[in-house]
N, C-alpha and C. Protein backbone atom coordinates (compact mmCIF):
# COMPACT_ATOMS: atom_id res chain seq x y z
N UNK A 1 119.03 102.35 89.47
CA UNK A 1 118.26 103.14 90.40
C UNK A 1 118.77 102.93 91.83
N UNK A 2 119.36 101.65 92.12
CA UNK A 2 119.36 101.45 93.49
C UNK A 2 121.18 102.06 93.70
N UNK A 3 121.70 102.21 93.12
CA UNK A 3 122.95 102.94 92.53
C UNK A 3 122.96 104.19 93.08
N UNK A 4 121.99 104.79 92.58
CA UNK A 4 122.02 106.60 92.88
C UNK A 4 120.79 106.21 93.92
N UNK A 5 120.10 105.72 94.57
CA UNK A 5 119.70 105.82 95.32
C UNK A 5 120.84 106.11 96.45
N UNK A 6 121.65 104.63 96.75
CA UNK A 6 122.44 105.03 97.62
C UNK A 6 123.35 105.70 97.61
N UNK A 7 123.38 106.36 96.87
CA UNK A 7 124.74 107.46 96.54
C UNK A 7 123.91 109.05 96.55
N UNK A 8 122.74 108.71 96.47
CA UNK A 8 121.35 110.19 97.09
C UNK A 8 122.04 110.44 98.48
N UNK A 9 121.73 109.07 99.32
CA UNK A 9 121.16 108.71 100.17
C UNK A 9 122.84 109.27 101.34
N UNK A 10 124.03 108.49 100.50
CA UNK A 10 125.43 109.39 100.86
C UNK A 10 125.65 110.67 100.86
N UNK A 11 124.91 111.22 99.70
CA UNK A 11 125.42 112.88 99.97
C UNK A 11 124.53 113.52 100.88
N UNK A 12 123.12 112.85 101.13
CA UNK A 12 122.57 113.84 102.25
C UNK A 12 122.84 113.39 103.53
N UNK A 13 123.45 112.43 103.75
CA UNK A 13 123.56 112.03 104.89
C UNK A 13 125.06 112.94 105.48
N UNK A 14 125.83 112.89 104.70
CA UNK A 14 127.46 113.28 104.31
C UNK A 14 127.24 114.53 105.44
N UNK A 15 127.54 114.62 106.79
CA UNK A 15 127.50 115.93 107.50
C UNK A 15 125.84 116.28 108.01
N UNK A 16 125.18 115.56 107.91
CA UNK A 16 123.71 116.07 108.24
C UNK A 16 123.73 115.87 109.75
N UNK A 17 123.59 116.82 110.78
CA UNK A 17 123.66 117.06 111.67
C UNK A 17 122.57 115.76 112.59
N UNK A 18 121.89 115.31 111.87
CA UNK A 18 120.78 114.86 112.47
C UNK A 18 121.11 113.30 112.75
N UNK A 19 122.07 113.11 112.11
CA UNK A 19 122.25 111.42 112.15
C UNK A 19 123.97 111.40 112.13
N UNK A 20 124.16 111.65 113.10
CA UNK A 20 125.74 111.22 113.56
C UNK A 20 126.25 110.16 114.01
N UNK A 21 125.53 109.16 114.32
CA UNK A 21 126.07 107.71 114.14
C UNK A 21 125.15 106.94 113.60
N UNK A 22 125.28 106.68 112.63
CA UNK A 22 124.63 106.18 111.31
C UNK A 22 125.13 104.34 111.42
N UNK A 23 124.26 103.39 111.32
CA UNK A 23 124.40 102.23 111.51
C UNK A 23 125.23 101.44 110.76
N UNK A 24 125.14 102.24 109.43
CA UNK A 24 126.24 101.47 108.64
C UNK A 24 127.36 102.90 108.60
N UNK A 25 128.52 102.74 108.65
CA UNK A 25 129.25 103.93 108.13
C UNK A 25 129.05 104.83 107.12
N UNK A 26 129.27 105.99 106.93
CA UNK A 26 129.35 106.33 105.67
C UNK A 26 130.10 105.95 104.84
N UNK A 27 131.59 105.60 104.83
CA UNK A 27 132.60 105.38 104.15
C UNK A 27 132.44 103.66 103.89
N UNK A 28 131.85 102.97 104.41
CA UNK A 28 131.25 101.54 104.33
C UNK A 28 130.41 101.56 102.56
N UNK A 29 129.14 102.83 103.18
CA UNK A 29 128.11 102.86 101.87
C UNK A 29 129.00 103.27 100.57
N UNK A 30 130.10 104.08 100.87
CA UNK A 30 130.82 105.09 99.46
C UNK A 30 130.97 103.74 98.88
N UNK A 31 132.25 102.95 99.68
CA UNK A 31 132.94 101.64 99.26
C UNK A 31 132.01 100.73 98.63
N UNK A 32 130.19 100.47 99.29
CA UNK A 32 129.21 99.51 98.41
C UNK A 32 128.53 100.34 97.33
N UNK A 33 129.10 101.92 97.20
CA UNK A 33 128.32 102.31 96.02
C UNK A 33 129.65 101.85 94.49
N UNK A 34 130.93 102.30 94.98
CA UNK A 34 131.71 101.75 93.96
C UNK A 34 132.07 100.73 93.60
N UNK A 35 131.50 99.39 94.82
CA UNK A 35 131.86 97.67 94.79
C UNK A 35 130.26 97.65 93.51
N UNK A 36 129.14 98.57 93.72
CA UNK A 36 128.04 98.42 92.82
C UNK A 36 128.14 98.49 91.37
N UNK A 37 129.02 99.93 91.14
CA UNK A 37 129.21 100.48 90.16
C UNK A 37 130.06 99.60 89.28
N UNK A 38 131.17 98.75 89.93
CA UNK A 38 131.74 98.32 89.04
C UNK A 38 131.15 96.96 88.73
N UNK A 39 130.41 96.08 89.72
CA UNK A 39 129.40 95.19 89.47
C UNK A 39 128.89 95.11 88.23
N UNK A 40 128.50 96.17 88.28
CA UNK A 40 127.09 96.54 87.20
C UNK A 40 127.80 96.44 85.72
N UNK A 41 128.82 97.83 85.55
CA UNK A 41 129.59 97.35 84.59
C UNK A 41 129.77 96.27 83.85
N UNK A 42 130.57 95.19 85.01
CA UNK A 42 130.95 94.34 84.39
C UNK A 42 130.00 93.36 83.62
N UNK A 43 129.02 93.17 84.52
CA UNK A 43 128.03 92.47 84.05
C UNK A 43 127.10 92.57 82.69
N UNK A 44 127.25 94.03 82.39
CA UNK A 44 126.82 94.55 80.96
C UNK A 44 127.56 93.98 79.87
N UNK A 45 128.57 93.51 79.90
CA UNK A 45 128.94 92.80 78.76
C UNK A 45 130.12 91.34 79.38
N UNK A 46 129.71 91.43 80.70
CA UNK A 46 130.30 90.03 81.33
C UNK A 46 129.50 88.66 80.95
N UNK A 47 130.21 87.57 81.67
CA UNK A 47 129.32 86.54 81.20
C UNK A 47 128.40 86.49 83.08
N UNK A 48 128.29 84.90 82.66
CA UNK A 48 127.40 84.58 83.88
C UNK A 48 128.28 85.05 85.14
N UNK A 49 129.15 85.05 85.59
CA UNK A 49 129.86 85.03 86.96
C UNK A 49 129.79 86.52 87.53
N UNK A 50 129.99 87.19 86.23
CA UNK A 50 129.95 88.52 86.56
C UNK A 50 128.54 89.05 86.71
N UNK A 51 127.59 88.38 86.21
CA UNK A 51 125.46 88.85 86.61
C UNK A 51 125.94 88.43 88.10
N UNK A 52 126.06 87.00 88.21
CA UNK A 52 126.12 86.55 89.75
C UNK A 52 126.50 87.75 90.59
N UNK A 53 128.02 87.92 90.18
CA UNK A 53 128.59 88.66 91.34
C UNK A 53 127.50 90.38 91.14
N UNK A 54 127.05 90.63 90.34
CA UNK A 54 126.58 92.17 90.26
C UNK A 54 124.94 91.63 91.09
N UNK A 55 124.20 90.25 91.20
CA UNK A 55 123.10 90.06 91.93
C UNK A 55 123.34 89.86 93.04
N UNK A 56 124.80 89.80 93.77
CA UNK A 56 124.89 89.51 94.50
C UNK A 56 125.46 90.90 95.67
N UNK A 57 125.91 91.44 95.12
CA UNK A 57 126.30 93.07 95.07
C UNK A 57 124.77 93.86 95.82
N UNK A 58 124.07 93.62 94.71
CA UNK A 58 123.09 94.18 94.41
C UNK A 58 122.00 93.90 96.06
N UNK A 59 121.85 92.53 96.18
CA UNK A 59 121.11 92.06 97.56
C UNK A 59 121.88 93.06 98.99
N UNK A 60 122.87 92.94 98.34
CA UNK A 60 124.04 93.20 100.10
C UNK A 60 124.04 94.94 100.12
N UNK A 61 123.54 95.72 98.82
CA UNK A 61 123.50 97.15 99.31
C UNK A 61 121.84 97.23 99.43
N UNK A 62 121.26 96.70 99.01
CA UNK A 62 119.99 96.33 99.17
C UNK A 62 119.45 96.43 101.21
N UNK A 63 120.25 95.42 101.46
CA UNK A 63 120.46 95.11 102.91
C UNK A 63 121.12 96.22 103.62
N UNK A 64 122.05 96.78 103.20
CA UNK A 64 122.45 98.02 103.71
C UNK A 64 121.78 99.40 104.02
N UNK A 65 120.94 99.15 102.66
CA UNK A 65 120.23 100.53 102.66
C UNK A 65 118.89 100.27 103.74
N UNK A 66 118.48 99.18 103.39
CA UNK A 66 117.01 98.47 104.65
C UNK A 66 117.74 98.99 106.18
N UNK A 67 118.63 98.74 106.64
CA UNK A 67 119.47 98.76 108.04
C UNK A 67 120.06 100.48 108.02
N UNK A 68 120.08 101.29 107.35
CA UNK A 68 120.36 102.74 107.51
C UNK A 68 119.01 103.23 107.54
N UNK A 69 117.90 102.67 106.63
CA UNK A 69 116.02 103.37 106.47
C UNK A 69 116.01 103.08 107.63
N UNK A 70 115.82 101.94 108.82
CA UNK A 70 115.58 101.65 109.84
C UNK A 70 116.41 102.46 111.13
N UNK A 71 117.70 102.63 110.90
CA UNK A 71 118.33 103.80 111.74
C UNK A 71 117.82 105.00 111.86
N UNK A 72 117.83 106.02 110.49
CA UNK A 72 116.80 106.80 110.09
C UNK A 72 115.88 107.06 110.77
N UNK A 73 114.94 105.89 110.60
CA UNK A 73 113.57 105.91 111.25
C UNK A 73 113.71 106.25 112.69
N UNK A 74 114.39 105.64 113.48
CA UNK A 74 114.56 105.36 114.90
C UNK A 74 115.24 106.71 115.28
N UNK A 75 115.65 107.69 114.43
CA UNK A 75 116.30 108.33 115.11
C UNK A 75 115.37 109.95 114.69
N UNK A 76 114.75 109.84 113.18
CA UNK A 76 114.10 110.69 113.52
C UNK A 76 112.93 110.55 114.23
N UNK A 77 112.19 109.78 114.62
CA UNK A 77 110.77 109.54 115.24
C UNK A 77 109.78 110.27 114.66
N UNK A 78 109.33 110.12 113.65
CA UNK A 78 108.34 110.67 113.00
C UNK A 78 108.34 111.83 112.28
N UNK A 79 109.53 112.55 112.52
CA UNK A 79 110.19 113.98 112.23
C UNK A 79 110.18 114.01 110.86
N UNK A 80 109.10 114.89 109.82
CA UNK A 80 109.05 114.50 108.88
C UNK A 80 110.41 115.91 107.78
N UNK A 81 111.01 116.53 108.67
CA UNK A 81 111.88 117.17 107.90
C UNK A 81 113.14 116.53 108.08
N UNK A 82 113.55 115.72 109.33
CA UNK A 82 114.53 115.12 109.72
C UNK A 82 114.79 113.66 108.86
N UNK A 83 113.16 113.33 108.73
CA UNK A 83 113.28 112.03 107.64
C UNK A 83 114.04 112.56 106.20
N UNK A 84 113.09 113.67 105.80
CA UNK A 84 113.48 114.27 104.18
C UNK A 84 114.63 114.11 104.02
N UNK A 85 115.52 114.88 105.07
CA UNK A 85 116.85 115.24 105.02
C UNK A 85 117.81 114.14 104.74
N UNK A 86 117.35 112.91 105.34
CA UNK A 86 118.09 112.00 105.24
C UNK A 86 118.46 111.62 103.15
N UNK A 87 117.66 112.14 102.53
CA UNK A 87 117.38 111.20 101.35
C UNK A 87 117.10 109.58 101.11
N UNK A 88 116.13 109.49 101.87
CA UNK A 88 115.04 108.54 101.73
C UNK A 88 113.91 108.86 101.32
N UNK A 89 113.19 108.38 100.24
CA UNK A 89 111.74 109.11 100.14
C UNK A 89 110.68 108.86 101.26
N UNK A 90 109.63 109.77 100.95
CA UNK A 90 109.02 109.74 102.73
C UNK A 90 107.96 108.31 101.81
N UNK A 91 107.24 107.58 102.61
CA UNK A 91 106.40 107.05 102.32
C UNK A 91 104.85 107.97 102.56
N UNK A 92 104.13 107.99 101.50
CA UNK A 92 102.91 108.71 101.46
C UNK A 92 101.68 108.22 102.44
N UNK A 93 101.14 109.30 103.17
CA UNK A 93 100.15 108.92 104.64
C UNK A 93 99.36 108.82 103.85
N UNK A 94 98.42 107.87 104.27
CA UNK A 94 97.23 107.30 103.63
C UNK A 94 95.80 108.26 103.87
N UNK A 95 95.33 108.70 103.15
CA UNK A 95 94.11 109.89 102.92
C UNK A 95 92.65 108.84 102.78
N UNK A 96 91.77 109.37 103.61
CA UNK A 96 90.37 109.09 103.39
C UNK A 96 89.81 109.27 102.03
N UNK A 97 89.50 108.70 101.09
CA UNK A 97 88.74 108.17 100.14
C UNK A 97 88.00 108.83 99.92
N UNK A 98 86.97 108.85 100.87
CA UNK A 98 85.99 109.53 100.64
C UNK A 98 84.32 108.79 100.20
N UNK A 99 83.38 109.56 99.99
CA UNK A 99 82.32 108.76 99.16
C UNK A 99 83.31 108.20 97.79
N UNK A 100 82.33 106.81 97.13
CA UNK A 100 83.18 105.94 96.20
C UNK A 100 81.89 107.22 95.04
N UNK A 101 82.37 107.01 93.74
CA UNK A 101 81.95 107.76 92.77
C UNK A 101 80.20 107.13 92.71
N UNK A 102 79.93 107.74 91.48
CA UNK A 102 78.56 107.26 90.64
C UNK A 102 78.95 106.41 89.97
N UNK A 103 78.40 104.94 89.73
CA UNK A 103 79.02 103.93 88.46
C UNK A 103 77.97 104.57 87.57
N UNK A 104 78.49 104.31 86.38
CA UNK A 104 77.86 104.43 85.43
C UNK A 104 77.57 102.85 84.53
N UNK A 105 76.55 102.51 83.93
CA UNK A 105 75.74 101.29 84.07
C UNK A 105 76.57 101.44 82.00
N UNK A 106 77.13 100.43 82.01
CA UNK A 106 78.25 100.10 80.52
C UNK A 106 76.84 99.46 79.98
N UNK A 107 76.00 98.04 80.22
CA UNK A 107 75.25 97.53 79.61
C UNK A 107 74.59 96.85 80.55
N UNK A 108 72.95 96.22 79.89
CA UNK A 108 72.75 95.41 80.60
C UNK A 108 72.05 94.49 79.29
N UNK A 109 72.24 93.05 79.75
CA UNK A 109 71.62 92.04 78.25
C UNK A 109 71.07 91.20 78.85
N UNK A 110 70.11 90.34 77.83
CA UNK A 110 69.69 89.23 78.54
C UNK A 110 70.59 88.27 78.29
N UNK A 111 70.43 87.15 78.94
CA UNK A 111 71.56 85.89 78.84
C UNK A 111 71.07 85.16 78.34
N UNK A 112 70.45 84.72 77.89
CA UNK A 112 69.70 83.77 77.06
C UNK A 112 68.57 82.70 78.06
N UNK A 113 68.69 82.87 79.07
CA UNK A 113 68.15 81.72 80.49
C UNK A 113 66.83 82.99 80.61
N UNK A 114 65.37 82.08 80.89
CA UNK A 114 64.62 82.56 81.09
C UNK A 114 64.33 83.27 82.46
N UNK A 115 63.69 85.10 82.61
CA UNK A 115 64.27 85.33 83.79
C UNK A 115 65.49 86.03 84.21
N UNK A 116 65.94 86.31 83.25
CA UNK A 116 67.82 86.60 84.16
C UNK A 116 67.92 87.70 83.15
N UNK A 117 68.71 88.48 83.29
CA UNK A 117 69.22 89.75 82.60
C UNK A 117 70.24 89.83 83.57
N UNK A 118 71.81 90.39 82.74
CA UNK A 118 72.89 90.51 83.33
C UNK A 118 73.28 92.15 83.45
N UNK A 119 73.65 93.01 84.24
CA UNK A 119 74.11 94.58 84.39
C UNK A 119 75.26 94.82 84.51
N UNK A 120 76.11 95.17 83.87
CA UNK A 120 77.14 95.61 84.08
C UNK A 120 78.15 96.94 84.29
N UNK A 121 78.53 97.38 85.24
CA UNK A 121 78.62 98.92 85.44
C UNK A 121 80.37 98.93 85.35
N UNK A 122 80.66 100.69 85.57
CA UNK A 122 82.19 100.57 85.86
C UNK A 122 82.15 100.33 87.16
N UNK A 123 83.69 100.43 87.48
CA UNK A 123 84.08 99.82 89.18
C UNK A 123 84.16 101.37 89.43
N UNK A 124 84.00 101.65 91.11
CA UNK A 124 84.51 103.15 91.69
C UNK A 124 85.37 102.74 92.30
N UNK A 125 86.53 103.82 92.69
CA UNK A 125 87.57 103.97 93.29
C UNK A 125 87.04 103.95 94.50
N UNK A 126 87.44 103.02 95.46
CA UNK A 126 86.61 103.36 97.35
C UNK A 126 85.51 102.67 97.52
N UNK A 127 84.94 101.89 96.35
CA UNK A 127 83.83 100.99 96.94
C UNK A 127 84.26 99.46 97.43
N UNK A 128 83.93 99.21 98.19
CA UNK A 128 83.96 98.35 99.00
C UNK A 128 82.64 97.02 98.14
N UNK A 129 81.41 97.41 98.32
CA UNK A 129 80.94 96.93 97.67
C UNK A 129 79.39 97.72 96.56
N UNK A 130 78.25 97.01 96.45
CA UNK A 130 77.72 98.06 95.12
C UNK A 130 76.05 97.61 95.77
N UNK A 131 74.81 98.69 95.87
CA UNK A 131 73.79 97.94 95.83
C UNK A 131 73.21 98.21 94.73
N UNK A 132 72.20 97.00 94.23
CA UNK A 132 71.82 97.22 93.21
C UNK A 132 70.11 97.28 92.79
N UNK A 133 69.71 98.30 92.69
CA UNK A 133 68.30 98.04 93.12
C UNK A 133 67.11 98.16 91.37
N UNK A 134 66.00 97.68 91.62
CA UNK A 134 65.49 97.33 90.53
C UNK A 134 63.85 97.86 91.05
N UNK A 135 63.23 98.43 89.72
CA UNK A 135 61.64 98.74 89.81
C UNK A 135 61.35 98.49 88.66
N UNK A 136 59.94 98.54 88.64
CA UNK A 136 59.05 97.84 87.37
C UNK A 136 58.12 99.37 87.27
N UNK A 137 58.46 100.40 87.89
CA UNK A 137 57.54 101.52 87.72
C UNK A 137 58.55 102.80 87.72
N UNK A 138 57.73 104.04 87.32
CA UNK A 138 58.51 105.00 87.27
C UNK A 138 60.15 105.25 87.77
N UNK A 139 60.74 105.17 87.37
CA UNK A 139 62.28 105.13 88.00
C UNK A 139 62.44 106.92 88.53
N UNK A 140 61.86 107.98 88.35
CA UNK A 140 61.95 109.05 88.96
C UNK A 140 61.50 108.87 90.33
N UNK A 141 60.46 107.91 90.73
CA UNK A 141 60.16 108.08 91.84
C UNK A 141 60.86 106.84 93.14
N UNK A 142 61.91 108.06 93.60
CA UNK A 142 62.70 107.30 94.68
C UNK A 142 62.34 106.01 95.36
N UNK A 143 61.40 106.38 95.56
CA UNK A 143 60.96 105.34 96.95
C UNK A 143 60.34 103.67 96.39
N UNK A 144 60.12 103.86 95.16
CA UNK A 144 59.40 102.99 94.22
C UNK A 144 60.99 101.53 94.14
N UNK A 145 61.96 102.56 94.45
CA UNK A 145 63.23 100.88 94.00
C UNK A 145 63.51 100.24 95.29
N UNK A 146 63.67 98.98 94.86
CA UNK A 146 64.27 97.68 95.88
C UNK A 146 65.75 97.30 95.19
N UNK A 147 66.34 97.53 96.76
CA UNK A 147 67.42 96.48 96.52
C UNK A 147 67.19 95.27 96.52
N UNK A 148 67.77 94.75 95.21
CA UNK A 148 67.50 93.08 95.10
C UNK A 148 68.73 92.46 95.05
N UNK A 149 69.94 93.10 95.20
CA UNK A 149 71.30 92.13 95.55
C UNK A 149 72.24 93.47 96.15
N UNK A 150 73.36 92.76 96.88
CA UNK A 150 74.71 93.50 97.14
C UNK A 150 75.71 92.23 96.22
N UNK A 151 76.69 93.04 96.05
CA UNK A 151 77.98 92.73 95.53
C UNK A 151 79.31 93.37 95.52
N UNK A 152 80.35 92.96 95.32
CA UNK A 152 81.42 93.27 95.55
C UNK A 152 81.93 93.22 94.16
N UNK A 153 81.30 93.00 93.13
CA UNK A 153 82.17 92.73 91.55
C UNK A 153 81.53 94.38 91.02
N UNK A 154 81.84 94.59 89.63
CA UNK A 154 81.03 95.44 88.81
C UNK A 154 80.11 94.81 87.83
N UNK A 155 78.93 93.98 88.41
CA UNK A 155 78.70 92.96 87.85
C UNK A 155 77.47 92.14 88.54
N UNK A 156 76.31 91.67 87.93
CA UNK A 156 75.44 91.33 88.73
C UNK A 156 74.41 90.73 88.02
N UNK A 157 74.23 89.42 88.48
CA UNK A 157 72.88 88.97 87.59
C UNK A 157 71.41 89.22 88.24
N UNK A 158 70.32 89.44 87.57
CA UNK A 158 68.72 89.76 87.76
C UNK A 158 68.27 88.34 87.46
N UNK A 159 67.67 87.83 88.85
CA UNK A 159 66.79 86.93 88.40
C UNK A 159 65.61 87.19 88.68
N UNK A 160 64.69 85.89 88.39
CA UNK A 160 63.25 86.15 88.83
C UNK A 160 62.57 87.50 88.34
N UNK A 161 62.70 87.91 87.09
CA UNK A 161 62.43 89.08 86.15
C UNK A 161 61.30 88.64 84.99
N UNK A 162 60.10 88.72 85.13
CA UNK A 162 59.28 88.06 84.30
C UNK A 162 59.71 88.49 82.75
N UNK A 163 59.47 87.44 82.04
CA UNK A 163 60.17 87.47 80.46
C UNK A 163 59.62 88.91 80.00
N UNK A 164 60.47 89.65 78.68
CA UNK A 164 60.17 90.47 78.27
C UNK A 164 59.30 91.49 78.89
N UNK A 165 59.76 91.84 80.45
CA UNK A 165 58.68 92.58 81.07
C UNK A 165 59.71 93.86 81.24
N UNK A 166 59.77 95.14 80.75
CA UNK A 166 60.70 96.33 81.02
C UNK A 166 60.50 96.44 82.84
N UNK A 167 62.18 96.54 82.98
CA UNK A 167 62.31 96.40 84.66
C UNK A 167 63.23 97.96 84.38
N UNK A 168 63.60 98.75 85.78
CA UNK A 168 64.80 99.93 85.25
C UNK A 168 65.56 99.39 87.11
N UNK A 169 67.05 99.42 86.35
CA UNK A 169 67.93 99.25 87.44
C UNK A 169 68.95 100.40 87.74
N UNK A 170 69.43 100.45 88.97
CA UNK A 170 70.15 101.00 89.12
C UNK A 170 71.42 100.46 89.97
N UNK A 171 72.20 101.48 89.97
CA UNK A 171 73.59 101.01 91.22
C UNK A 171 73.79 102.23 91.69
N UNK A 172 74.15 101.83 93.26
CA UNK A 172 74.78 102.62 93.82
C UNK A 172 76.07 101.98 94.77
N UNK A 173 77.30 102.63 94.83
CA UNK A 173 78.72 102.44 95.39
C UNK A 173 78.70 102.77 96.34
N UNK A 174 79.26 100.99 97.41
CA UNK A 174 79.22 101.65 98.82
C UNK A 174 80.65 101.31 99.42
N UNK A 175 81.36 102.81 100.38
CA UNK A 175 82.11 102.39 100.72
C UNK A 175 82.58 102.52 102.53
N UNK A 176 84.15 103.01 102.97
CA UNK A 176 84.22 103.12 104.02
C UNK A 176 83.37 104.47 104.58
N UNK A 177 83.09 105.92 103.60
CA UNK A 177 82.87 106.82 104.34
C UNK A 177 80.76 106.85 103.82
N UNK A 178 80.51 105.76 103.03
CA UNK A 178 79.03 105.38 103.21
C UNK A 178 78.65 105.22 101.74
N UNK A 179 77.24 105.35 101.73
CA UNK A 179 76.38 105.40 99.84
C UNK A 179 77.10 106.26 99.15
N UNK A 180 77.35 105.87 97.76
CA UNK A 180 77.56 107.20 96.79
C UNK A 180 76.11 107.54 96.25
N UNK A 181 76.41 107.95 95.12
CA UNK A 181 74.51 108.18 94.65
C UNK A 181 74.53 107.41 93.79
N UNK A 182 72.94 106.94 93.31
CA UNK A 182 72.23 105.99 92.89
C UNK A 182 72.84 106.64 91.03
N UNK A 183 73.38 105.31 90.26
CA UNK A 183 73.48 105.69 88.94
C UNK A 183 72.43 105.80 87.91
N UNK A 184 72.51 106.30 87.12
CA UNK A 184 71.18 106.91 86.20
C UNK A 184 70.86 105.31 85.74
N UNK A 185 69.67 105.30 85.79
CA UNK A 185 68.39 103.66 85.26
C UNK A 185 69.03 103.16 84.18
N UNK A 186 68.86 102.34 83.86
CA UNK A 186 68.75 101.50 82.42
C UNK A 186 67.74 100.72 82.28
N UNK A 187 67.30 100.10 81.35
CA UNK A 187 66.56 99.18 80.86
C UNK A 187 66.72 98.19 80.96
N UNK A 188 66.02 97.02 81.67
CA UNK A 188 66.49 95.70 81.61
C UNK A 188 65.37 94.55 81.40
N UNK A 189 65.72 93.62 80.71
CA UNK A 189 64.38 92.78 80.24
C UNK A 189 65.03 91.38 80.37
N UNK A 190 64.49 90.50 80.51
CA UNK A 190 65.00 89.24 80.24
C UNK A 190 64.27 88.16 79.81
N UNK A 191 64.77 87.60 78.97
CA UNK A 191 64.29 86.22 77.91
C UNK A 191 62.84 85.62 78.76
């Protein structure tokens, strides 16, 4: 890969108006794409000296190509057709997230410890962390739940849950752009 990378990276550069003095030569990179090529070769059915010399090959166009991305960079300044051109891939701009999803609640059991029932949900993409709130009465009616922990796992123990008393929990995913919505109740009881 790092082979035809730099040998991508030669033919678009080869005359591209945009980068006329290029930090490493061109005829420098041709010479470390065929010092690569035959590296590699040899090493496919060479012994140890010849891996050496093809890992060692391998670091020094490595280094070459780091010191032309960095020319590149400096010369297009942000220029995202001037980057393309070069044949370097662009690195991808980082996008807002967004609200994190609805978890959906996998199980919840008791643990055997009097008091405690364990919940376990999936993870959302974008949460940061999860609240988790619990009622002992109608679960349709909003206002009726308490948050009784935050967390950062998909994962959460209930204590202080009187034995065999039906409790209904929920989760909701919180992240950089705020609450997701509250996940549908479950049942939770504990020993």
């Amino acid at each position: 890969m790092l082979l035809a990378l730099l040998r991508y990276v030669l033919a678009k550069m080869t005359g591209n108006p945009h980068f006329t003095t290029p930090a490493v030569p061109l005829a420098d990179m041709e010479t470390m794409g065929n010092d690569l090529e035959t590296a590699i070769n040899k090493a496919k059915h060479g012994g140890l000296d010849d891996r050496i010399l093809r890992n060692n090959t391998v670091k020094a166009a490595q280094n070459m190509l780091r010191k032309q991305a960095d020319y590149v960079r400096l010369t297009a300044q942000g220029d995202e057709a001037i980057l393309a051109s070069s044949g370097f891939e662009l690195v991808k701009v980082p996008e807002p997230v967004g609200l994190p999803g609805t978890p959906f609640i996998r199980f919840v059991r008791m643990t055997g410890k009097q008091g405690q029932a364990e919940v376990v949900w999936t993870a959302q993409h974008g949460a940061d962390a999860y609240h988790v709130r619990l009622t002992d009465k109608d679960p349709n009616i909003h206002n009726e739940w308490e948050v009784v922990g935050v967390t950062t796992k998909a994962r959460f123990l209930l204590t202080h849950l009187e034995s065999y008393k039906a409790y209904w929990v929920s989760v909701s995913a919180i992240g950089t752009a705020g609450e997701g919505l509250m996940s549908d109740p479950a049942i939770a009881r504990a020993a």
